[in-house]
Protein backbone atom coordinates (compact mmCIF):
# COMPACT_ATOMS: atom_id res chain seq x y z
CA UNK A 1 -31.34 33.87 8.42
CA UNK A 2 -30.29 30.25 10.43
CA UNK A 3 -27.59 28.79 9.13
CA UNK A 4 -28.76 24.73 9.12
CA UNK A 5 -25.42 22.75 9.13
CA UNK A 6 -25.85 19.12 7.90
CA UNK A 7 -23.85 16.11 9.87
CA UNK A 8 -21.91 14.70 7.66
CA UNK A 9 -21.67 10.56 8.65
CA UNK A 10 -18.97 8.16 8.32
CA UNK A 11 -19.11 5.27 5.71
CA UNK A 12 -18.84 2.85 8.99
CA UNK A 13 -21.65 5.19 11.09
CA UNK A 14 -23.90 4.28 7.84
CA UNK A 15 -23.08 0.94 8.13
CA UNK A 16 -23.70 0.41 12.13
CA UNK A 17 -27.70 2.64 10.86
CA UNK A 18 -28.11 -0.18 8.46
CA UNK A 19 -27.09 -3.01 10.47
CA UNK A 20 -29.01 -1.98 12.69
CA UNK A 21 -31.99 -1.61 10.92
CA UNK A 22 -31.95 -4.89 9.48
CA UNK A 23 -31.53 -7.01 12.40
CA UNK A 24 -34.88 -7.33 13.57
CA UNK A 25 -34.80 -10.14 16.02
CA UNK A 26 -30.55 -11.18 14.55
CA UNK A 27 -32.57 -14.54 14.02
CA UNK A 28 -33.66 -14.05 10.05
CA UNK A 29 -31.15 -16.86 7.53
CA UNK A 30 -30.71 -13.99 5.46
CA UNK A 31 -29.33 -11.40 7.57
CA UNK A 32 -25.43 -12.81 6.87
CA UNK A 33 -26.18 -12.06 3.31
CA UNK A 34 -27.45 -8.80 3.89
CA UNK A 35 -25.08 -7.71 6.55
CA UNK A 36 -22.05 -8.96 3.37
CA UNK A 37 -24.07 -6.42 0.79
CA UNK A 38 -23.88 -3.63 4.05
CA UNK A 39 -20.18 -3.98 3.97
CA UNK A 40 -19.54 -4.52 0.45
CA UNK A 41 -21.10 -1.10 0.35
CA UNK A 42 -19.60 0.94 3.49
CA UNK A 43 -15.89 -0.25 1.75
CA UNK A 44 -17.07 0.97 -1.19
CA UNK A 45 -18.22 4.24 -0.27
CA UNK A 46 -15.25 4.36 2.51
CA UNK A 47 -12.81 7.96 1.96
CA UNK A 48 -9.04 6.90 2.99
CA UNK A 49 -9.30 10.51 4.46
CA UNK A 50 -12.05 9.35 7.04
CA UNK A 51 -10.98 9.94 10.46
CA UNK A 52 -11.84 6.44 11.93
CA UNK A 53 -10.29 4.90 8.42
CA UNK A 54 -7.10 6.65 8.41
CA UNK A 55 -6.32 5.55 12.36
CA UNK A 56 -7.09 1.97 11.45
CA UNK A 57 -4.53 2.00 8.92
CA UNK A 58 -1.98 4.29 10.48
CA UNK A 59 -2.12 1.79 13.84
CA UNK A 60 -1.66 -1.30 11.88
CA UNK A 61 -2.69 -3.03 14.70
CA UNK A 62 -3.66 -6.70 13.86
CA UNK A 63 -6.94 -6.43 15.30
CA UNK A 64 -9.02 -3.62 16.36
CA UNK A 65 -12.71 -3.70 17.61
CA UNK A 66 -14.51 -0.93 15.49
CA UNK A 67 -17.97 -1.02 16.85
CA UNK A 68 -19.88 -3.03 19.49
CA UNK A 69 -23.72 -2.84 19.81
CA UNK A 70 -25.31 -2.50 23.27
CA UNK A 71 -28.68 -3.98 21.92
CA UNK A 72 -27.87 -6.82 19.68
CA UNK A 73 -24.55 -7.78 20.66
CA UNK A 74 -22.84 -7.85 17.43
CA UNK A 75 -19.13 -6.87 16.45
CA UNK A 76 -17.16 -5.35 14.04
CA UNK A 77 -13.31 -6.01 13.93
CA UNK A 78 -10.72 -4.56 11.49
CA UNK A 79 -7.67 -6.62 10.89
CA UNK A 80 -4.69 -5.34 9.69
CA UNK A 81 -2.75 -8.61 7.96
CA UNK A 82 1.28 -8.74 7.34
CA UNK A 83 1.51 -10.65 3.64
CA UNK A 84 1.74 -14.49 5.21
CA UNK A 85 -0.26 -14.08 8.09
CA UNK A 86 -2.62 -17.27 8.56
CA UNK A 87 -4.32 -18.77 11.22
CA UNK A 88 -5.68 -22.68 11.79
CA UNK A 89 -8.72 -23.76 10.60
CA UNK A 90 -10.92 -22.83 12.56
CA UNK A 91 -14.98 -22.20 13.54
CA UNK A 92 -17.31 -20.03 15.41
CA UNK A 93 -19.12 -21.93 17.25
CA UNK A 94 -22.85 -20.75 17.36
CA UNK A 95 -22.00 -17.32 15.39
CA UNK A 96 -21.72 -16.71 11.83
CA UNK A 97 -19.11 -14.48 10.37
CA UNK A 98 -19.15 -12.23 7.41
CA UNK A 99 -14.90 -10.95 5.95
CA UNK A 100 -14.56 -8.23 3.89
CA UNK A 101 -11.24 -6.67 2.52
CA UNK A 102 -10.79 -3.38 2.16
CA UNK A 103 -7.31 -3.39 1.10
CA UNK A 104 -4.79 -6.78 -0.03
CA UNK A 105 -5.94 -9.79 -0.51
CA UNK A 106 -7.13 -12.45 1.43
CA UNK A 107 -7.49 -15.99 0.73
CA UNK A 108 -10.21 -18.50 2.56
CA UNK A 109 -10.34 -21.70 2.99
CA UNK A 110 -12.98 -23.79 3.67
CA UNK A 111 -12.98 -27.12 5.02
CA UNK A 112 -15.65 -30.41 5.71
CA UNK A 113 -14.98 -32.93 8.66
CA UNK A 114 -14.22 -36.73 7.34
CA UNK A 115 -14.35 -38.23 10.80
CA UNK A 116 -17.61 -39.26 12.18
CA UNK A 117 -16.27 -37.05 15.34
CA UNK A 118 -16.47 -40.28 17.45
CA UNK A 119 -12.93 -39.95 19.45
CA UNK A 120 -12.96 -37.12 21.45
CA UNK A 121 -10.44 -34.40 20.52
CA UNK A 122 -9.47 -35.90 16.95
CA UNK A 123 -11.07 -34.73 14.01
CA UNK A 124 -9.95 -34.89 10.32
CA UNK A 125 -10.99 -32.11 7.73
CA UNK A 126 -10.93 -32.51 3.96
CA UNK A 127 -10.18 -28.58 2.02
CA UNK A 128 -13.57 -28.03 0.31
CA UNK A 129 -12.63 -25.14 -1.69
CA UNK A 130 -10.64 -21.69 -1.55
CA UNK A 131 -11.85 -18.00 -2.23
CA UNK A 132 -10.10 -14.93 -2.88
CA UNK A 133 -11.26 -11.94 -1.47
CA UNK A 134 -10.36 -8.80 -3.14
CA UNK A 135 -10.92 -5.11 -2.38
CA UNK A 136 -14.64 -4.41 -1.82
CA UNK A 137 -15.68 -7.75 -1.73
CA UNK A 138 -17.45 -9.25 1.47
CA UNK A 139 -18.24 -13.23 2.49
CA UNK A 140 -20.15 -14.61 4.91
CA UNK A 141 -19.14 -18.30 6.56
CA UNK A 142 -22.35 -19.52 8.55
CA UNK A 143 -22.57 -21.19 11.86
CA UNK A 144 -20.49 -24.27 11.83
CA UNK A 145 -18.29 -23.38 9.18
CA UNK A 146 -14.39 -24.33 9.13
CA UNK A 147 -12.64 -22.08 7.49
CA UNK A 148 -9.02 -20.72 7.63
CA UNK A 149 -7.59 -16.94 6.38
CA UNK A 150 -4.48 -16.17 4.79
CA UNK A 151 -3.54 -12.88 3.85
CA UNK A 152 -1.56 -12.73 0.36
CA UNK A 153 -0.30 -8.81 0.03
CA UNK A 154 1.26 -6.68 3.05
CA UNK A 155 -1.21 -4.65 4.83
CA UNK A 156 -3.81 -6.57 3.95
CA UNK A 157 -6.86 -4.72 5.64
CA UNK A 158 -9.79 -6.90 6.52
CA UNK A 159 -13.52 -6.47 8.15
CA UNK A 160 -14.75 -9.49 10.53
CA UNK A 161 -18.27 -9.12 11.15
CA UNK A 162 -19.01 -11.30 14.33
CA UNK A 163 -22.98 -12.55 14.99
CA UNK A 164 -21.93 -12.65 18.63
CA UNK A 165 -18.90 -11.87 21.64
CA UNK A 166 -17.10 -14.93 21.25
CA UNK A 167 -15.37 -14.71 24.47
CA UNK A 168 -18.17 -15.85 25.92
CA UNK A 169 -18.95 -19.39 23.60
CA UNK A 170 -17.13 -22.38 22.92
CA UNK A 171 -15.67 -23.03 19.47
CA UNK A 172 -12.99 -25.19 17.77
CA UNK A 173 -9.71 -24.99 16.07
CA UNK A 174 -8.48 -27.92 14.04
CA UNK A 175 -4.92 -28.51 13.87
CA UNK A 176 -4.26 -30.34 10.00
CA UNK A 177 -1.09 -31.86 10.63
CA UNK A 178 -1.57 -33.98 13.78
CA UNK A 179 -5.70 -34.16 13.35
CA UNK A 180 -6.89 -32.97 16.68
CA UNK A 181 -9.71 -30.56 17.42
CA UNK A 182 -9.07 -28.20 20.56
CA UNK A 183 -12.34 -26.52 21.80
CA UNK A 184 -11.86 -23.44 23.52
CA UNK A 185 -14.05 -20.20 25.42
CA UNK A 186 -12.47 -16.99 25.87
CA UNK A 187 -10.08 -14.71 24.42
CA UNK A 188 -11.28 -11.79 23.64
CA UNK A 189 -12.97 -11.05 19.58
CA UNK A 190 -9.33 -9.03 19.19
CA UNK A 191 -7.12 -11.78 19.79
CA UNK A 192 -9.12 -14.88 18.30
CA UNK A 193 -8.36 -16.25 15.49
CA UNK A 194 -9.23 -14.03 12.83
């Protein structure tokens, strides 16, 4: 008698098969929404005992690229966030973005430009609204969004779902205080702004 063995997939290998399978041609207005319901479901269904879990945690590392696809270009990123961490607001230029915590809490904030962006390298932004993301919830922020992260509890684990390599496309970070605009290409998806 042949002994069949089964292979046994990861939360995130599920995730990539269902990405992937909803793509189509990456240009479809709902496919930020579904890839959010994708993640919301691979943290759900995500062990702490899974191999490629367990070594995200155990590193720590503030940012980690999980998965890259050779096809469609898309990236996933886990962030591991000390309690205070925060970047600048911030955009991804052509790409859209979907967060999802895992672990912690993370607060986003979105923002709206008040200037008609007529003087080059000013801008002024306007906080639209703020969000709490809490364990197994997912959010997508669409092309042209501002938006800034803050992570609330230590260890705050987070997914960043990126449309797109963004060293490779110009995008903007807005500095509040003195109301400039810096636009910027390179640096690799591990070390943007997050």
């Amino acid at each position: 008698m042949a002994v069949v063995r089964e292979t046994v997939s990861s939360s995130l290998d599920r995730f990539i098969e269902e990405t992937r399978r909803a793509w189509g041609n990456g240009k479809n207005p709902e496919l930020p929404y579904r890839i959010r319901g994708a993640m919301e479901r691979m943290i759900a269904a995500t062990e702490p005992a899974e191999p490629w879990f367990d070594r995200l945690v155990a590193e720590g590392l503030p940012a980690r690229e999980l998965y890259r696809d050779p096809d469609h270009s898309f990236i996933l990123m886990g962030h591991v966030h000390p309690a205070g961490h925060q970047n600048q607001p911030h955009d991804h230029g052509p790409y859209w973005v979907v967060y999802g915590v895992a672990r912690g809490e993370v607060e986003i904030t979105s923002y709206r430009r008040t200037d008609n962006a007529g003087v080059p390298g000013t801008a002024t932004l306007e906080k639209e609204h703020a969000v709490r993301l809490t364990p197994g919830v997912a959010r997508p922020y669409l092309i042209g969004d501002i938006h800034s992260t803050r992570a609330l509890v230590p260890g705050s684990l987070v997914f960043r779902f990126l449309r797109g390599d963004l060293d490779t496309t110009e995008r903007c970070r807005y500095n509040l205080e003195k109301g400039t605009i810096t636009r910027f290409t390179g640096g690799s998806a591990a070390s943007a702004a997050s």
